[in-house]
N, C-alpha and C. Protein backbone atom coordinates (compact mmCIF):
# COMPACT_ATOMS: atom_id res chain seq x y z
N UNK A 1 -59.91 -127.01 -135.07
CA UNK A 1 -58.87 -126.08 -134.72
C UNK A 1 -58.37 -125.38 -135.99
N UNK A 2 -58.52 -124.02 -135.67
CA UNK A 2 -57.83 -123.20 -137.04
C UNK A 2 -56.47 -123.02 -137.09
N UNK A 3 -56.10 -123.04 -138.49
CA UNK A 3 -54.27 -123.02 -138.64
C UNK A 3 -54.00 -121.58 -138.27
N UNK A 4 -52.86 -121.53 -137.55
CA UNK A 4 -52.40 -119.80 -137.14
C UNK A 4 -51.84 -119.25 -138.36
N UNK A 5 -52.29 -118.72 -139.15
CA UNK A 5 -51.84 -117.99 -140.36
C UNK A 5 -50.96 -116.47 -140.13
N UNK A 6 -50.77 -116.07 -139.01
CA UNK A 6 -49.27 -115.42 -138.36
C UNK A 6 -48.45 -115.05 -139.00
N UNK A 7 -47.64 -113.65 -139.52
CA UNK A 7 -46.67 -113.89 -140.01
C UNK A 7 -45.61 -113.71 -139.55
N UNK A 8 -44.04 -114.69 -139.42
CA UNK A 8 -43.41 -114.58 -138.52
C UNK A 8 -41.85 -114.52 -139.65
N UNK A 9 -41.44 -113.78 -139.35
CA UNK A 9 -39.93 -113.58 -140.53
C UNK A 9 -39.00 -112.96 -139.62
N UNK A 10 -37.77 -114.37 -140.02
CA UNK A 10 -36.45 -114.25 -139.66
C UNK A 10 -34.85 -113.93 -139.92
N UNK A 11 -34.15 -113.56 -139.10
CA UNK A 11 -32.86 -113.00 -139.65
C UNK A 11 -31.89 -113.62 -138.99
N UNK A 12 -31.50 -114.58 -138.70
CA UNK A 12 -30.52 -115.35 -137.80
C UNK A 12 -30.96 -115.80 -136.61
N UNK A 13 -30.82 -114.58 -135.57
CA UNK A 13 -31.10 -114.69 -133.84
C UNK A 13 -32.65 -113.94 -134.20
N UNK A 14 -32.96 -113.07 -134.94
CA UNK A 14 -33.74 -112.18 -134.80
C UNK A 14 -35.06 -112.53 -135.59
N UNK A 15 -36.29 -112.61 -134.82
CA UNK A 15 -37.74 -112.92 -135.01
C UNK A 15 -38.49 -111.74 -135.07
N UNK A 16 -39.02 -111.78 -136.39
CA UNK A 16 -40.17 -110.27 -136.31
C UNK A 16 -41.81 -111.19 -136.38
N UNK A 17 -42.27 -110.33 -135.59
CA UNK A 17 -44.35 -110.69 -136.04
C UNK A 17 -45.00 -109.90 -136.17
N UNK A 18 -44.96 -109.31 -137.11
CA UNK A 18 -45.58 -107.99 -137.51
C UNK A 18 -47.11 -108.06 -137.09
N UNK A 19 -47.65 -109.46 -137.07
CA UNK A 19 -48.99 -109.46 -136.89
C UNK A 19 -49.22 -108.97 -135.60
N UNK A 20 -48.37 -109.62 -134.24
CA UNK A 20 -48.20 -109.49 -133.15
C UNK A 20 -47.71 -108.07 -132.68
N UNK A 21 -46.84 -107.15 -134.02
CA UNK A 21 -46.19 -105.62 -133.30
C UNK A 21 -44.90 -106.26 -131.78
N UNK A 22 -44.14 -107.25 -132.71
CA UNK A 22 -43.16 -107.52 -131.64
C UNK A 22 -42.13 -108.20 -132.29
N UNK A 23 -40.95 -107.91 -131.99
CA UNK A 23 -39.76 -108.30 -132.36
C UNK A 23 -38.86 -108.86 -131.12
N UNK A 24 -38.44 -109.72 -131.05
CA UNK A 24 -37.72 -111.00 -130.57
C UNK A 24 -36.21 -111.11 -130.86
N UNK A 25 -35.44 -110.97 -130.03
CA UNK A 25 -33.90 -111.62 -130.49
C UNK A 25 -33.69 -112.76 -129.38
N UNK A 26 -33.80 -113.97 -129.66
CA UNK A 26 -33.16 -115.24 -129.04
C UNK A 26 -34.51 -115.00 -127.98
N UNK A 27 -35.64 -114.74 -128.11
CA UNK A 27 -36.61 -114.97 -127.70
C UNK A 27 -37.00 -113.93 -126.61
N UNK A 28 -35.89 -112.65 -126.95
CA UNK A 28 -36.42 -111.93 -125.58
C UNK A 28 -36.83 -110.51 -126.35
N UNK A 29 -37.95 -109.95 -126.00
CA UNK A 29 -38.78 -109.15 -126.99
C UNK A 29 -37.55 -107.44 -126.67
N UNK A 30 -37.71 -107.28 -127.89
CA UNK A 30 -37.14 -105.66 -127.95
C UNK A 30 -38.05 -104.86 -127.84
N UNK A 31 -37.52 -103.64 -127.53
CA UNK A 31 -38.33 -102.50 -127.19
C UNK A 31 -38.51 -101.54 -128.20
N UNK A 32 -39.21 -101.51 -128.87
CA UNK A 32 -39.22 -101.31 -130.28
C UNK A 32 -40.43 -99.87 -130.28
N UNK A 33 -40.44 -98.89 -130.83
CA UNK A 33 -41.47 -98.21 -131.40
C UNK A 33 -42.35 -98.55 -132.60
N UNK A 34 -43.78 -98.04 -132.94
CA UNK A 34 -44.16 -98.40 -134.39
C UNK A 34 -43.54 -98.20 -134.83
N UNK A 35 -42.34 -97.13 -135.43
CA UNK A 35 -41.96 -96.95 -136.36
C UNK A 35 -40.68 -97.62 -136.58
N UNK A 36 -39.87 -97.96 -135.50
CA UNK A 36 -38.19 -98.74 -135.33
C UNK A 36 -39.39 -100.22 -136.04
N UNK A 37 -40.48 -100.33 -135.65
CA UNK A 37 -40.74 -102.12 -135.97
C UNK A 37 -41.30 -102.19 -137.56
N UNK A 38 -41.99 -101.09 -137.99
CA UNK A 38 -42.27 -101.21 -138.94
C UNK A 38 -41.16 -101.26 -140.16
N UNK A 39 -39.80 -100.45 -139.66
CA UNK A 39 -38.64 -100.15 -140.21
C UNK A 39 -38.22 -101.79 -140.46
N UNK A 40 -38.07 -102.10 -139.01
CA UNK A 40 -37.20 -103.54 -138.81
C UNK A 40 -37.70 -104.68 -139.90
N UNK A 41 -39.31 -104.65 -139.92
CA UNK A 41 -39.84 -105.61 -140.70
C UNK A 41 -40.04 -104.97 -142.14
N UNK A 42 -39.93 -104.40 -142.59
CA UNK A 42 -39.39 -104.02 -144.07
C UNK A 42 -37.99 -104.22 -144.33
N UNK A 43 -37.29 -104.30 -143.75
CA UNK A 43 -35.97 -104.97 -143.78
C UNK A 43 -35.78 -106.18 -143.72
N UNK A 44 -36.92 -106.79 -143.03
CA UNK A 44 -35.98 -108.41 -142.99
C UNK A 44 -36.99 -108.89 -144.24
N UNK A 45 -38.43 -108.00 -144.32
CA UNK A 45 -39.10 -108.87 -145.49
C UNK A 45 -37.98 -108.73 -146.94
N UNK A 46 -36.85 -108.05 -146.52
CA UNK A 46 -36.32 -107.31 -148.08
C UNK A 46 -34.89 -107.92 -147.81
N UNK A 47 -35.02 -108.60 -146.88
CA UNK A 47 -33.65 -109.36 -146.39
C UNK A 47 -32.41 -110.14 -147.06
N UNK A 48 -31.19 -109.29 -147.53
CA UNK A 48 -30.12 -109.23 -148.83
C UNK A 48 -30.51 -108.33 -149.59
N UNK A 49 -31.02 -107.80 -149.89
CA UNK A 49 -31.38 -106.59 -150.77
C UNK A 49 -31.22 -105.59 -150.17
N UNK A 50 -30.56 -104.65 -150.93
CA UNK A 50 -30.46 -103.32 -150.99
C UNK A 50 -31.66 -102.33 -150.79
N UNK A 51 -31.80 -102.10 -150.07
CA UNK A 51 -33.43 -101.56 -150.17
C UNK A 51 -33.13 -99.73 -150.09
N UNK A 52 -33.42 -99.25 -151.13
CA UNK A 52 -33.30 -97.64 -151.65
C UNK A 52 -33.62 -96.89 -149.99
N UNK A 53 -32.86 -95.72 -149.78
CA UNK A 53 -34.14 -94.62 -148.36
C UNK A 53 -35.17 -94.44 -149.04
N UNK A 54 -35.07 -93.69 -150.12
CA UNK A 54 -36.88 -93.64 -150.56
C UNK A 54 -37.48 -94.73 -150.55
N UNK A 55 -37.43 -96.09 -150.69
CA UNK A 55 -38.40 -96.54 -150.86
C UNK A 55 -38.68 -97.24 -149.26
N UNK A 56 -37.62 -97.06 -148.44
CA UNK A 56 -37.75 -97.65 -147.16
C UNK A 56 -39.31 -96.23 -146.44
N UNK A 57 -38.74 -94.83 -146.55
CA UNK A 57 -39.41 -93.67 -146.29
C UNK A 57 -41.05 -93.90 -146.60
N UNK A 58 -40.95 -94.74 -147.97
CA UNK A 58 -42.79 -94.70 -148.56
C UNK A 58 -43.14 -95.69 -148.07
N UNK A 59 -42.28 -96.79 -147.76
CA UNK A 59 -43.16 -98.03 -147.05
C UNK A 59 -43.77 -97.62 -145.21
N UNK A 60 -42.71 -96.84 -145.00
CA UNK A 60 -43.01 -96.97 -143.35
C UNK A 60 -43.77 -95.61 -143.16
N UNK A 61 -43.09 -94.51 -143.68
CA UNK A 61 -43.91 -93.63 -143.19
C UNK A 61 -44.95 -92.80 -143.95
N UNK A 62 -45.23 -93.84 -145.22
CA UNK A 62 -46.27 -94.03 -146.05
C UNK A 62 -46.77 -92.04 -146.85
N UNK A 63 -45.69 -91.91 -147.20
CA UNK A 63 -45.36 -90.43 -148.15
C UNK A 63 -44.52 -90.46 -148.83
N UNK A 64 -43.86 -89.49 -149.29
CA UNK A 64 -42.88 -88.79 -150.35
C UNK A 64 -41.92 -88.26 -149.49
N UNK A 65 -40.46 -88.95 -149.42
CA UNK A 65 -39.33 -88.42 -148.91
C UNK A 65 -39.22 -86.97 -149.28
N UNK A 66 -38.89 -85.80 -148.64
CA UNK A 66 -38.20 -84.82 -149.01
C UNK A 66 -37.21 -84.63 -148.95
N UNK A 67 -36.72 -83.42 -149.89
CA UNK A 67 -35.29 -83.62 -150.06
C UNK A 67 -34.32 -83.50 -148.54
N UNK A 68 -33.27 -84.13 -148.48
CA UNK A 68 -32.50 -83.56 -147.01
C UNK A 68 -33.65 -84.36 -145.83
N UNK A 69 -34.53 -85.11 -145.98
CA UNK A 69 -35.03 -85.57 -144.73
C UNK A 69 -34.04 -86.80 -144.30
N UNK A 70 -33.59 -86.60 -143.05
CA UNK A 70 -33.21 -87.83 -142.20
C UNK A 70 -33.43 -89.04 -141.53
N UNK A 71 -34.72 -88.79 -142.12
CA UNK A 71 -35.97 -89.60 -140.72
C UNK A 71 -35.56 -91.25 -140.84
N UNK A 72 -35.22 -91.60 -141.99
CA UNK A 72 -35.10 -92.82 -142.19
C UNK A 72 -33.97 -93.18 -141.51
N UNK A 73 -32.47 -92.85 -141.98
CA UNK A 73 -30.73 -92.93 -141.19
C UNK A 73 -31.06 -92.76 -139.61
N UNK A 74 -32.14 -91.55 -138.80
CA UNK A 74 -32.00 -91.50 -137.88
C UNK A 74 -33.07 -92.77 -137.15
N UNK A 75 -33.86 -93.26 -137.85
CA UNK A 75 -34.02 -94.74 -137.20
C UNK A 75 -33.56 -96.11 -137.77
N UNK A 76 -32.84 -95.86 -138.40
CA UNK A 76 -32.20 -96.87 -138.73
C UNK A 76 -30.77 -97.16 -137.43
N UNK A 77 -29.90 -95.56 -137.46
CA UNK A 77 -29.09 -95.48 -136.00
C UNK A 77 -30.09 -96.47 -135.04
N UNK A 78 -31.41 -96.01 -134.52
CA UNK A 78 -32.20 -96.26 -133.44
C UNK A 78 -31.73 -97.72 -133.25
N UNK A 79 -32.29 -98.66 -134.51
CA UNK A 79 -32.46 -99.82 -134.45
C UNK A 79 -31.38 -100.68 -134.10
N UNK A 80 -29.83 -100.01 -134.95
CA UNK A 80 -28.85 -100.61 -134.72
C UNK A 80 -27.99 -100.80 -133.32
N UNK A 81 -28.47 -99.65 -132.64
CA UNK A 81 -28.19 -99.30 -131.22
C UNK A 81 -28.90 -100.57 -130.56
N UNK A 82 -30.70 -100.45 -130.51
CA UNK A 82 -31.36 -101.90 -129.79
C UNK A 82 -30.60 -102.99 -130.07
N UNK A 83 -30.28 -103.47 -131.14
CA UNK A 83 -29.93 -104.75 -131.85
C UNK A 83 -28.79 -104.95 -131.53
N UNK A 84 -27.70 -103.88 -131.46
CA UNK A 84 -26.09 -103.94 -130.87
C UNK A 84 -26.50 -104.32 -128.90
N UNK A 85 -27.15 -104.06 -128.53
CA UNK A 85 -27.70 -103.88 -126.91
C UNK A 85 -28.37 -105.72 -126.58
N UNK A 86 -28.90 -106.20 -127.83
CA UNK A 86 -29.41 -107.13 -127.51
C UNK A 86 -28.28 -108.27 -128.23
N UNK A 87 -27.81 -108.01 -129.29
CA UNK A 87 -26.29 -108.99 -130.01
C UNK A 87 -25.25 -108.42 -130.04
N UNK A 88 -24.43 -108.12 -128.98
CA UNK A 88 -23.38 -107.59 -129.40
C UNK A 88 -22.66 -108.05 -130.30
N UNK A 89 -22.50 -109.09 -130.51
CA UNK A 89 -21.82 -109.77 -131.48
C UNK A 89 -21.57 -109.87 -132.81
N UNK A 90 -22.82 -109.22 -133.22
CA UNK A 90 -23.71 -109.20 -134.46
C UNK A 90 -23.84 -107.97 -135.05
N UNK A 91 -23.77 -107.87 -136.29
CA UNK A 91 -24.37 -106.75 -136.75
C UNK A 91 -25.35 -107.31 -137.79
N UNK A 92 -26.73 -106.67 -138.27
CA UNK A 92 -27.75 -106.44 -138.99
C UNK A 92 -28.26 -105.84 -140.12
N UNK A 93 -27.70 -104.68 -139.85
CA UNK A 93 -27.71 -103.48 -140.57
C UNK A 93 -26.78 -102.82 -141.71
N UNK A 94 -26.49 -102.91 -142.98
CA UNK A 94 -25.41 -102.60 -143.47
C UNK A 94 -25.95 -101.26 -144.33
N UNK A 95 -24.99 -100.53 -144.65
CA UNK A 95 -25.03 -99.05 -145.70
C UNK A 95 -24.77 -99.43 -146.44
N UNK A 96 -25.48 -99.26 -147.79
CA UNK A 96 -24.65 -98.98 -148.96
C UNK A 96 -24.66 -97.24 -149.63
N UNK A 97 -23.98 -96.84 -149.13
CA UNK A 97 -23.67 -95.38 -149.30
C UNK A 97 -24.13 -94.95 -150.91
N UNK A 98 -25.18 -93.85 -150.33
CA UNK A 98 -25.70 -93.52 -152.02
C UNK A 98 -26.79 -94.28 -152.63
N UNK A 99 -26.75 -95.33 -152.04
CA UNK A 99 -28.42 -96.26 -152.36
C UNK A 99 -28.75 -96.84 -151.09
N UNK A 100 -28.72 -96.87 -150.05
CA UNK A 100 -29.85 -97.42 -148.98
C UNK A 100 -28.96 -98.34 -148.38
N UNK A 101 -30.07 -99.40 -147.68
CA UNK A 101 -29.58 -99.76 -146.25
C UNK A 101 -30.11 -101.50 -146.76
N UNK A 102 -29.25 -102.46 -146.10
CA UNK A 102 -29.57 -104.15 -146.35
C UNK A 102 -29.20 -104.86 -144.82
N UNK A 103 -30.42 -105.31 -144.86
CA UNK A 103 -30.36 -106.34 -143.48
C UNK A 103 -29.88 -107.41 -143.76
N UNK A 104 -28.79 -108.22 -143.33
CA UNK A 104 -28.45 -109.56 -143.30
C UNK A 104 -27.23 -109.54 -141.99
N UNK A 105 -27.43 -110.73 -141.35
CA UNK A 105 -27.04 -110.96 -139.97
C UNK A 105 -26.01 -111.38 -140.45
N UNK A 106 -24.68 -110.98 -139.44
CA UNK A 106 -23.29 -111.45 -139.38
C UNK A 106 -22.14 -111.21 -138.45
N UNK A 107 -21.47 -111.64 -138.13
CA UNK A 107 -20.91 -111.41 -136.73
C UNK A 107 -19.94 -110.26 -136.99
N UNK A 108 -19.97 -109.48 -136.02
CA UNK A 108 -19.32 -108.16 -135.88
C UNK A 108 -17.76 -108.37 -136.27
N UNK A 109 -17.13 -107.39 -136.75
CA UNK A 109 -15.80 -107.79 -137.31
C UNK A 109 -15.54 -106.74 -136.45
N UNK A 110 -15.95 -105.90 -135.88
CA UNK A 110 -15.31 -104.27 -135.49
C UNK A 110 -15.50 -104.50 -134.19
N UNK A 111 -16.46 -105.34 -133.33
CA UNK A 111 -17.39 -105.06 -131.97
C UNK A 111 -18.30 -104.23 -132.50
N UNK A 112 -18.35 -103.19 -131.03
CA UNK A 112 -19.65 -102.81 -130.64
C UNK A 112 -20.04 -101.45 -131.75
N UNK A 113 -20.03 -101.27 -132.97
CA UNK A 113 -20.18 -100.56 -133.89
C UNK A 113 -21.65 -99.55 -133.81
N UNK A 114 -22.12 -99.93 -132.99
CA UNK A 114 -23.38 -99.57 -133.23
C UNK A 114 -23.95 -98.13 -133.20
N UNK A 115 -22.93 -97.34 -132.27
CA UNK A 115 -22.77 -96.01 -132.30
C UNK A 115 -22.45 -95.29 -133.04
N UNK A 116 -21.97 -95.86 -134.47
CA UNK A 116 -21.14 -94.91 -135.52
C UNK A 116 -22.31 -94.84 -136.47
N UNK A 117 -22.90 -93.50 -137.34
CA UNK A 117 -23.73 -94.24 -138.46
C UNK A 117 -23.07 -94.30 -139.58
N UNK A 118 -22.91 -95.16 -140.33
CA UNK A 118 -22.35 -95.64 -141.50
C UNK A 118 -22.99 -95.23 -142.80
């Protein structure tokens, strides 16, 4: 029998398998696009860290940010919306205004935040 060499990386409630193209909160799969999952799992692999938009932009959508592009903030909104839908409780996602975006799980201080982008 071969060992499942799988890779499976976690954030509290939240399970990514990039190998699999599926993401999990408390075991019930989200509805995720390539690109919301590829997002999600560059985040949790970078999980406490500050992770720059440019460098989130070259990992996922594998180019050179231009100037004024949104693409990254507007799925990052995406994700926080699924993730607020599946934990309300929770938030995931934090801003650091002026340098990028850090995943680490923690219980909502505001509620349902998930609609505002930060």
């Amino acid at each position: 029998m071969g060992q499942d060499t799988r890779r499976v990386l976690r954030a509290g409630e939240l399970e990514v398998r990039p190998d699999d193209n599926l993401a999990l909160v408390n075991s019930h799969a989200l509805v995720l696009s390539a690109r919301e999952l590829a997002l999600l799992t560059t985040l949790v692999e970078e999980q406490g860290r500050v992770v720059p938009r440019e460098e989130l932009y070259t990992r996922v959508w594998r180019g050179e940010m231009r100037s004024h592009d949104r693409s990254v903030d507007v799925y990052i909104h995406k994700l926080r919306v699924k993730l607020a839908d599946a934990l309300p409780d929770r938030e995931f996602i934090h801003t650091h205004f002026g340098f990028g975006y850090r995943l680490e799980p923690r219980r909502s201080q505001l509620g349902n935040t998930a609609d505002t982008i930060r």
